[in-house]
N, C-alpha and C. Protein backbone atom coordinates (compact mmCIF):
# COMPACT_ATOMS: atom_id res chain seq x y z
N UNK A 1 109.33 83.43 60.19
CA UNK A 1 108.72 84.70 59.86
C UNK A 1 107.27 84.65 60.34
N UNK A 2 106.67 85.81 60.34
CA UNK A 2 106.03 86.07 61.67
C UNK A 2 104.58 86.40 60.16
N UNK A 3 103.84 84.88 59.73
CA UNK A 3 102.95 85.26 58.87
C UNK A 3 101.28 84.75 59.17
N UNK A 4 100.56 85.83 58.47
CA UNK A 4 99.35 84.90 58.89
C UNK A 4 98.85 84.87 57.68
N UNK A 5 98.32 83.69 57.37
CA UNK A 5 98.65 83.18 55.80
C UNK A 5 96.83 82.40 55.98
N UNK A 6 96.04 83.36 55.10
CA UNK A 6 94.75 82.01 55.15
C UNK A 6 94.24 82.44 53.44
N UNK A 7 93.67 81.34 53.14
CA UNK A 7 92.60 81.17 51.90
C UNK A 7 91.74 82.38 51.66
N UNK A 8 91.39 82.85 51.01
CA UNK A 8 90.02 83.59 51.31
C UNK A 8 89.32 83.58 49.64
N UNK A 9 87.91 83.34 49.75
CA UNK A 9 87.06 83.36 48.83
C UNK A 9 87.21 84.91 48.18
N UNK A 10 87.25 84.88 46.49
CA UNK A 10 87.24 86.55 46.38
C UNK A 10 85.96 86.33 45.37
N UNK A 11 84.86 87.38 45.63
CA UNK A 11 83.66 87.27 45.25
C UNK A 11 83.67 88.48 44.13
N UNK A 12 82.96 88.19 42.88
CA UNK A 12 83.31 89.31 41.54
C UNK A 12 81.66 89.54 41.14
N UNK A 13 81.58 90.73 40.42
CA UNK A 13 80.82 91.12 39.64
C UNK A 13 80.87 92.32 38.44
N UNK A 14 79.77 92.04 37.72
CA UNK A 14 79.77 92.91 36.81
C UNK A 14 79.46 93.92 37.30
N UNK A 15 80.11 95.64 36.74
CA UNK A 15 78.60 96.79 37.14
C UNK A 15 79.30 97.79 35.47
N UNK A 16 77.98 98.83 36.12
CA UNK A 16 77.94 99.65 34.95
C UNK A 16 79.47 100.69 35.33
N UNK A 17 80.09 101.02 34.21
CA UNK A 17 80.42 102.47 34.15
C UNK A 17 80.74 103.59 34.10
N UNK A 18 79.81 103.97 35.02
CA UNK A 18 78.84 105.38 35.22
C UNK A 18 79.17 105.68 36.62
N UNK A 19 78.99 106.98 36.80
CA UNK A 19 78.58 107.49 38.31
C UNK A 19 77.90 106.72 39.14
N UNK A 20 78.30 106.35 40.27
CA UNK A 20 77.47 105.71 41.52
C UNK A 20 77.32 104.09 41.22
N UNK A 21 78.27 103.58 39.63
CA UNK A 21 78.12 101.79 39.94
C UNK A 21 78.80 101.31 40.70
N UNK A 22 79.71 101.55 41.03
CA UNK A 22 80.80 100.81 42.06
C UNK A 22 79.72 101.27 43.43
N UNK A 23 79.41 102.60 43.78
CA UNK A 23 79.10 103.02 44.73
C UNK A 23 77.55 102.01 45.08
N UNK A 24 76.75 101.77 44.35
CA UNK A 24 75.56 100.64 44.35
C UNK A 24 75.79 99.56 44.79
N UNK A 25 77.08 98.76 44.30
CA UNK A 25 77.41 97.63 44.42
C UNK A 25 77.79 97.42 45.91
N UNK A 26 78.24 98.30 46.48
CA UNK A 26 78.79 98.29 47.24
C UNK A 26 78.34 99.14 48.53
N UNK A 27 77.40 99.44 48.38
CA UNK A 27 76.46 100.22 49.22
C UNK A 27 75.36 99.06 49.48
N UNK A 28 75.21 98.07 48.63
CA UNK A 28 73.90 97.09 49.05
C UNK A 28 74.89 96.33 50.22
N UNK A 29 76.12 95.87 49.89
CA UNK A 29 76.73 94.97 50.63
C UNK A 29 77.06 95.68 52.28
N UNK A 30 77.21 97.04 51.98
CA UNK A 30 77.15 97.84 53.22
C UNK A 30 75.77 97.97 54.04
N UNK A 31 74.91 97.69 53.39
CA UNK A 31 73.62 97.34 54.61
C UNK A 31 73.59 95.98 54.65
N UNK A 32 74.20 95.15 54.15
CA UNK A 32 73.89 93.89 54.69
C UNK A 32 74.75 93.64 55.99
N UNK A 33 75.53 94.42 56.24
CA UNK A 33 76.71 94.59 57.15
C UNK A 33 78.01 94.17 57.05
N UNK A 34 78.20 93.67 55.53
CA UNK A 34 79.61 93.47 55.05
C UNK A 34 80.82 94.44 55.54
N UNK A 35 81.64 93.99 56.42
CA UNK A 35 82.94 94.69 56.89
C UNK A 35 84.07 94.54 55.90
N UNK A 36 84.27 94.93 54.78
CA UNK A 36 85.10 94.28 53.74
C UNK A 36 86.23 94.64 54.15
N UNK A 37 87.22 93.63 53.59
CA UNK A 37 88.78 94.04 53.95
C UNK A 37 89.57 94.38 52.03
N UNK A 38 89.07 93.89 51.29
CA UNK A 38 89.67 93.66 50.38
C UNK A 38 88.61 94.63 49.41
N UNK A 39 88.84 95.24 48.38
CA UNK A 39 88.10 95.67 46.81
C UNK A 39 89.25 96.56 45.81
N UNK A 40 89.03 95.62 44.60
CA UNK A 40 89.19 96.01 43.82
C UNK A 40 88.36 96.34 42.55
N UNK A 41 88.46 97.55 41.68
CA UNK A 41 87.82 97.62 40.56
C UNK A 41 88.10 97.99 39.61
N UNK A 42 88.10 97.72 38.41
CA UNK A 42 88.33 98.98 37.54
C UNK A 42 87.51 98.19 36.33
N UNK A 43 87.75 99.28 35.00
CA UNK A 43 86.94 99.36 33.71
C UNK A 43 86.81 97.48 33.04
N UNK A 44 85.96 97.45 32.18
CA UNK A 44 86.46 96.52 31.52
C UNK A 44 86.44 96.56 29.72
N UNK A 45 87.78 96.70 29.67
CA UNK A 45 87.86 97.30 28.29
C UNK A 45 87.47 96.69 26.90
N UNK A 46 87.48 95.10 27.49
CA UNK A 46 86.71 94.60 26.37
C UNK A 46 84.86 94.34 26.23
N UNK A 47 84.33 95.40 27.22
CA UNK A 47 82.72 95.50 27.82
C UNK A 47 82.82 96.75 27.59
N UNK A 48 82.73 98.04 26.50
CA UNK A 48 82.44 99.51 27.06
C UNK A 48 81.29 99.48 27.34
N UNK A 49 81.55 100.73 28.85
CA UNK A 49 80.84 100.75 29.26
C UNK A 49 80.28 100.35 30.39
N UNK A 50 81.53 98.98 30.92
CA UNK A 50 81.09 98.15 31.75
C UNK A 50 81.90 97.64 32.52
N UNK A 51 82.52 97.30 33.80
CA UNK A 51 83.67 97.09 34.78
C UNK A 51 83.44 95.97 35.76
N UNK A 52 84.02 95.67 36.27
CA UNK A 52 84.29 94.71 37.38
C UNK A 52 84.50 95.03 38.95
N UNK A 53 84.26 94.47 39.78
CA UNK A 53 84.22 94.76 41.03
C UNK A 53 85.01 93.34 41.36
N UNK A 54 85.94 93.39 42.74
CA UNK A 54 86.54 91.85 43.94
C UNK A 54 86.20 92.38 44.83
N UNK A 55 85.62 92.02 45.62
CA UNK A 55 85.51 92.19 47.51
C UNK A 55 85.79 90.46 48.18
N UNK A 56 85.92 91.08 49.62
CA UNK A 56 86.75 89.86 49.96
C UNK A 56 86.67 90.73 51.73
N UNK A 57 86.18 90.01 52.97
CA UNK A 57 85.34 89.01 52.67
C UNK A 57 83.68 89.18 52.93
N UNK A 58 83.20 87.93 52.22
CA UNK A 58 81.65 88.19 52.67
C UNK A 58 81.44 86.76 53.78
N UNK A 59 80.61 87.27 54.64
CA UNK A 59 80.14 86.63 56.03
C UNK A 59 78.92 86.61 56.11
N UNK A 60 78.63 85.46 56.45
CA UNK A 60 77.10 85.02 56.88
C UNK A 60 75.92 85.05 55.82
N UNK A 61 74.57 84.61 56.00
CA UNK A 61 73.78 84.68 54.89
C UNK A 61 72.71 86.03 54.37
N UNK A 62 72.95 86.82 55.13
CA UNK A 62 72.65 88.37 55.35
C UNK A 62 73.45 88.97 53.75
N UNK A 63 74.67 88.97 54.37
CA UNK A 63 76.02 89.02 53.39
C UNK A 63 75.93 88.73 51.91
N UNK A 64 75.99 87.12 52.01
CA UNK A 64 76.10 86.14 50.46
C UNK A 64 74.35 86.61 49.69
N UNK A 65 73.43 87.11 50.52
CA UNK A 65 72.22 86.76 49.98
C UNK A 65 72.34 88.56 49.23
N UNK A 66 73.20 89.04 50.25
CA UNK A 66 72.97 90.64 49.54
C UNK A 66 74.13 90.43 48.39
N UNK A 67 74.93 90.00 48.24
CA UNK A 67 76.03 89.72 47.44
C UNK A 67 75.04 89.46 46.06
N UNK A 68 74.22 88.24 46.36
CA UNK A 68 74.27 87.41 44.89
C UNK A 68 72.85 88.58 44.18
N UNK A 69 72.09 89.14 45.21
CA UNK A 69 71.43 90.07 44.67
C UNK A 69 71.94 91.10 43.72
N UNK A 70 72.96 91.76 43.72
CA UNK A 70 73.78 92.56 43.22
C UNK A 70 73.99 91.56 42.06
N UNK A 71 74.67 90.13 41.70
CA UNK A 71 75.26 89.28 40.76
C UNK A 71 76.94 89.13 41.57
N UNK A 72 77.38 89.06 42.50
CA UNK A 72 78.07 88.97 43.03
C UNK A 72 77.87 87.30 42.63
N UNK A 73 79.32 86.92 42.72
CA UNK A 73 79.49 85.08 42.97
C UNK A 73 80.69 84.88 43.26
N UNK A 74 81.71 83.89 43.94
CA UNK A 74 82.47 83.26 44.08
C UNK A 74 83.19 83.43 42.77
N UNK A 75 84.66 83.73 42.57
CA UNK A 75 85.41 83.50 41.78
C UNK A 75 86.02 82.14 41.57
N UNK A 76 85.61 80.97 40.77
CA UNK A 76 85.94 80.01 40.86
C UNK A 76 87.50 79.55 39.90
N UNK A 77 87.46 80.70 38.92
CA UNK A 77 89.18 80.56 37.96
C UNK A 77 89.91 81.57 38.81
N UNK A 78 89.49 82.09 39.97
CA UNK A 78 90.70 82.70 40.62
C UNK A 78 90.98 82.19 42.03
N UNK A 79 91.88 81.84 42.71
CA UNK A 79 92.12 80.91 44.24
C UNK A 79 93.23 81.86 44.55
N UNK A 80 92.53 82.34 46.08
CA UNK A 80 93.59 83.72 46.42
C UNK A 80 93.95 83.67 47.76
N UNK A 81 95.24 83.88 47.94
CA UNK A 81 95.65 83.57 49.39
C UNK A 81 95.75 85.26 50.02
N UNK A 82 95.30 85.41 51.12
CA UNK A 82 95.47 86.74 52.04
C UNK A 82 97.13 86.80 52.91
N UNK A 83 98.06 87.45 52.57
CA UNK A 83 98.95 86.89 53.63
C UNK A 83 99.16 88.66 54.24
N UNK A 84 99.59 88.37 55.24
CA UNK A 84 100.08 89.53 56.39
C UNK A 84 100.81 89.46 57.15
N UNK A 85 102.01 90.16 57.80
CA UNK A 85 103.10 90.72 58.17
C UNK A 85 103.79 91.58 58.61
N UNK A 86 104.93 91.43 59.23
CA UNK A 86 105.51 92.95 59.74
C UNK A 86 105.88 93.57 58.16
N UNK A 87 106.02 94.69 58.30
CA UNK A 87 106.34 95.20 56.80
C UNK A 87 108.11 95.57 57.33
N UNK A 88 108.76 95.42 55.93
CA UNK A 88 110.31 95.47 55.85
C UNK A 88 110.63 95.63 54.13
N UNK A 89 111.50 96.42 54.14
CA UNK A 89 111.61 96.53 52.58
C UNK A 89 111.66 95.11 51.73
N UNK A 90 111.41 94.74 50.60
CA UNK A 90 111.84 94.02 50.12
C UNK A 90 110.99 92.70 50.38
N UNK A 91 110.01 92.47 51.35
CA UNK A 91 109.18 91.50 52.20
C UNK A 91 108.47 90.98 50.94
N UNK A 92 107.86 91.71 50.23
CA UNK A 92 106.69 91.02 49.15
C UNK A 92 107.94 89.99 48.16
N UNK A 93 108.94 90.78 47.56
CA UNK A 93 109.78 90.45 46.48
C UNK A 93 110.23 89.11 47.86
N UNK A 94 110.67 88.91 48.57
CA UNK A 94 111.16 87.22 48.93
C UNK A 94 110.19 86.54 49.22
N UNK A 95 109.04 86.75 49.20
CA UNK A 95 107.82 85.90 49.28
C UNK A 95 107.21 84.96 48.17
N UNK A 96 107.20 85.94 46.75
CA UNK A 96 107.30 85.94 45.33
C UNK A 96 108.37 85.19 44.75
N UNK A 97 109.90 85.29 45.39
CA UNK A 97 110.76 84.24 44.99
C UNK A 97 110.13 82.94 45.23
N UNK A 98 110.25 82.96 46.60
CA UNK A 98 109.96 81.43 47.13
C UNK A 98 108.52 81.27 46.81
N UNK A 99 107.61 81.85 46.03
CA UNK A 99 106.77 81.32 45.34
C UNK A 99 107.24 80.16 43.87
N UNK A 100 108.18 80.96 43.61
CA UNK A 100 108.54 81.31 41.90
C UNK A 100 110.10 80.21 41.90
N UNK A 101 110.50 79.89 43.04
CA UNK A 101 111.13 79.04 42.74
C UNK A 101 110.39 77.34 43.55
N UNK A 102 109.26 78.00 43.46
CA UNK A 102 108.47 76.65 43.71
C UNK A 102 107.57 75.99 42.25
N UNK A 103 107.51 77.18 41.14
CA UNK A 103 107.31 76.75 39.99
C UNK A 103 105.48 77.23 39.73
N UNK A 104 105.32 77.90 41.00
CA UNK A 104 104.36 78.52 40.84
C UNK A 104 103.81 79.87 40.57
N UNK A 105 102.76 80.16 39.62
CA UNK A 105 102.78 81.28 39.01
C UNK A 105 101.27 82.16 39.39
N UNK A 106 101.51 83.55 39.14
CA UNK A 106 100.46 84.43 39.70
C UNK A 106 99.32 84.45 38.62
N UNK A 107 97.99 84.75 38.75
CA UNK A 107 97.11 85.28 37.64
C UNK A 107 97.20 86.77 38.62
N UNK A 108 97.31 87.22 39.57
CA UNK A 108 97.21 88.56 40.20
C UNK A 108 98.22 88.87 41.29
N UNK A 109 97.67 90.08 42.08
CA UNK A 109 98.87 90.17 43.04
C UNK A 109 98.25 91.86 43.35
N UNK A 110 97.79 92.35 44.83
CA UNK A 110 97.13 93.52 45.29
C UNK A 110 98.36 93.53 46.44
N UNK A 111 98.84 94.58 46.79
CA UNK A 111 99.54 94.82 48.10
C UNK A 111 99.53 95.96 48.77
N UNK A 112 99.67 96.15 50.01
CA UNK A 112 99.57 97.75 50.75
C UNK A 112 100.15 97.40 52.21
N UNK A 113 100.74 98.68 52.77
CA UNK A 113 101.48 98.67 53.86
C UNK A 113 100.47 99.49 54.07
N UNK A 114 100.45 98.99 55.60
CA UNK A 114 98.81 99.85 56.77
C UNK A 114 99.93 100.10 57.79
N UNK A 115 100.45 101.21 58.55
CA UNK A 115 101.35 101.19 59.52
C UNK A 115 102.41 100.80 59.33
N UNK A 116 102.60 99.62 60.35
CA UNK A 116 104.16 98.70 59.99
C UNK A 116 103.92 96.77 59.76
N UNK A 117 102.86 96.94 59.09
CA UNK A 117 102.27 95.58 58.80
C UNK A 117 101.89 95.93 57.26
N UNK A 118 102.24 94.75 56.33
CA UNK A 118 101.79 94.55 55.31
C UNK A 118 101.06 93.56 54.89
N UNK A 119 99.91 93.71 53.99
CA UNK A 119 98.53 92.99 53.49
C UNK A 119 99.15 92.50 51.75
N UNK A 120 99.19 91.18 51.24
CA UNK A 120 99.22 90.94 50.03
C UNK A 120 98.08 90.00 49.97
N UNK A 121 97.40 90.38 48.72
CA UNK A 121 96.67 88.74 48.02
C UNK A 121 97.21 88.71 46.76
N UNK A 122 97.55 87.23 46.88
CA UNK A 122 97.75 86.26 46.02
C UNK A 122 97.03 85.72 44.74
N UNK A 123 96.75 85.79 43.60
CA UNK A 123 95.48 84.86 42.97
C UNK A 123 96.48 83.73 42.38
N UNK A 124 96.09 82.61 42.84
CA UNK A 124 97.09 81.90 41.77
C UNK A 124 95.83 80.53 40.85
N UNK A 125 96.75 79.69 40.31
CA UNK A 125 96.11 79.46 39.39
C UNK A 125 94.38 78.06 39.69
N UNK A 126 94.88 77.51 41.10
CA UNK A 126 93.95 76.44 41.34
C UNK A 126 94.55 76.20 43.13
N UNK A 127 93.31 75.63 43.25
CA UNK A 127 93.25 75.06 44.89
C UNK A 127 94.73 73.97 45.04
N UNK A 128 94.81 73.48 44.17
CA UNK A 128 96.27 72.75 44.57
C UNK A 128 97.47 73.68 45.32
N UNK A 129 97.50 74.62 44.19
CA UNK A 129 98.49 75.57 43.79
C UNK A 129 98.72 76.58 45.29
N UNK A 130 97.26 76.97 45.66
CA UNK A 130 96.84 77.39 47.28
C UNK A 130 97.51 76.79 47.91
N UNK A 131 97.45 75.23 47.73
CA UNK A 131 97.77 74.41 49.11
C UNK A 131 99.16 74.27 49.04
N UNK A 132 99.83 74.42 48.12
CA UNK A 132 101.03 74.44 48.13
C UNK A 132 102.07 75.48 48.51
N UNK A 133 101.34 76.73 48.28
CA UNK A 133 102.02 78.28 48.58
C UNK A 133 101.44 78.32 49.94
N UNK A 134 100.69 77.39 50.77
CA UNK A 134 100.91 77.77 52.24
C UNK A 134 101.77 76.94 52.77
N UNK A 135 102.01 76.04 52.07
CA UNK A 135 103.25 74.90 52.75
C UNK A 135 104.39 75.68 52.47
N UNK A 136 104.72 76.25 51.56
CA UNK A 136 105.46 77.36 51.42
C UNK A 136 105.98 78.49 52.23
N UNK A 137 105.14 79.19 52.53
CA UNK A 137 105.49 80.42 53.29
C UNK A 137 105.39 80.04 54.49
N UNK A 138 104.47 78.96 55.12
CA UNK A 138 104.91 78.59 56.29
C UNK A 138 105.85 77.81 56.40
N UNK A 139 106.70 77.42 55.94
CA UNK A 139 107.84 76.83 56.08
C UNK A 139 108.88 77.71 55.91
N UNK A 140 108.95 78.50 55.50
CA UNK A 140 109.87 79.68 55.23
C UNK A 140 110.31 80.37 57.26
């Protein structure tokens, strides 16, 4: 199977909210010239008032320096694999088996079909766990 399977750092922060916090957060990283491929956000219900941001990826020291300004950092309890593909029904669900009959388990899971190629990340539980779900799917 036809995969391109790499690591990628997913970088988190706190923001407010309100109108225009996501849009701040993410507007500093846009003049630093961050090309992001990845964001997620939403509320955080045990913070009212207050939510979370993932982007994924940040490049160069332009990037990380506008990142940590914001409070951006490295997610270190989350280890997330990027994988991509032709898209075909059913593609994520046999990927997820042969995760799952490897005894390994998700803390997350983002997916989207762009055209006729599909984008998943992975969070699983530790860098072992990484190194093992690429021996995985590339062996598949």
């Amino acid at each position: 199977m036809e995969l391109l399977i790499d690591k990628v750092d997913v970088w988190a922060t706190t923001l407010m909210d309100r109108p225009g916090g996501l849009a701040e957060k993410l507007g500093a990283l846009k003049e630093a010239g961050a090309d992001l491929q990845f964001v997620i956000a939403r509320r955080a219900p045990e913070k009212p008032g207050g939510g979370v941001v993932f982007v994924t990826p940040l490049r160069g020291d332009r990037e990380i320096e506008a990142a940590s300004a914001e409070g951006f950092s490295v997610t270190r309890s989350l280890q997330s694999l990027r994988i991509e593909g032709p898209d075909r029904p059913g593609i994520v669900a046999e990927l997820l088996r042969q995760l799952a009959d490897a005894g390994l388990t998700l803390q997350g899971l983002s997916a989207a079909v762009i055209g006729t190629r599909f984008v998943v990340y992975v969070g699983l539980d530790s860098a072992d766990d990484v190194q093992r779900a690429v021996e995985i799917l590339r062996a598949a």
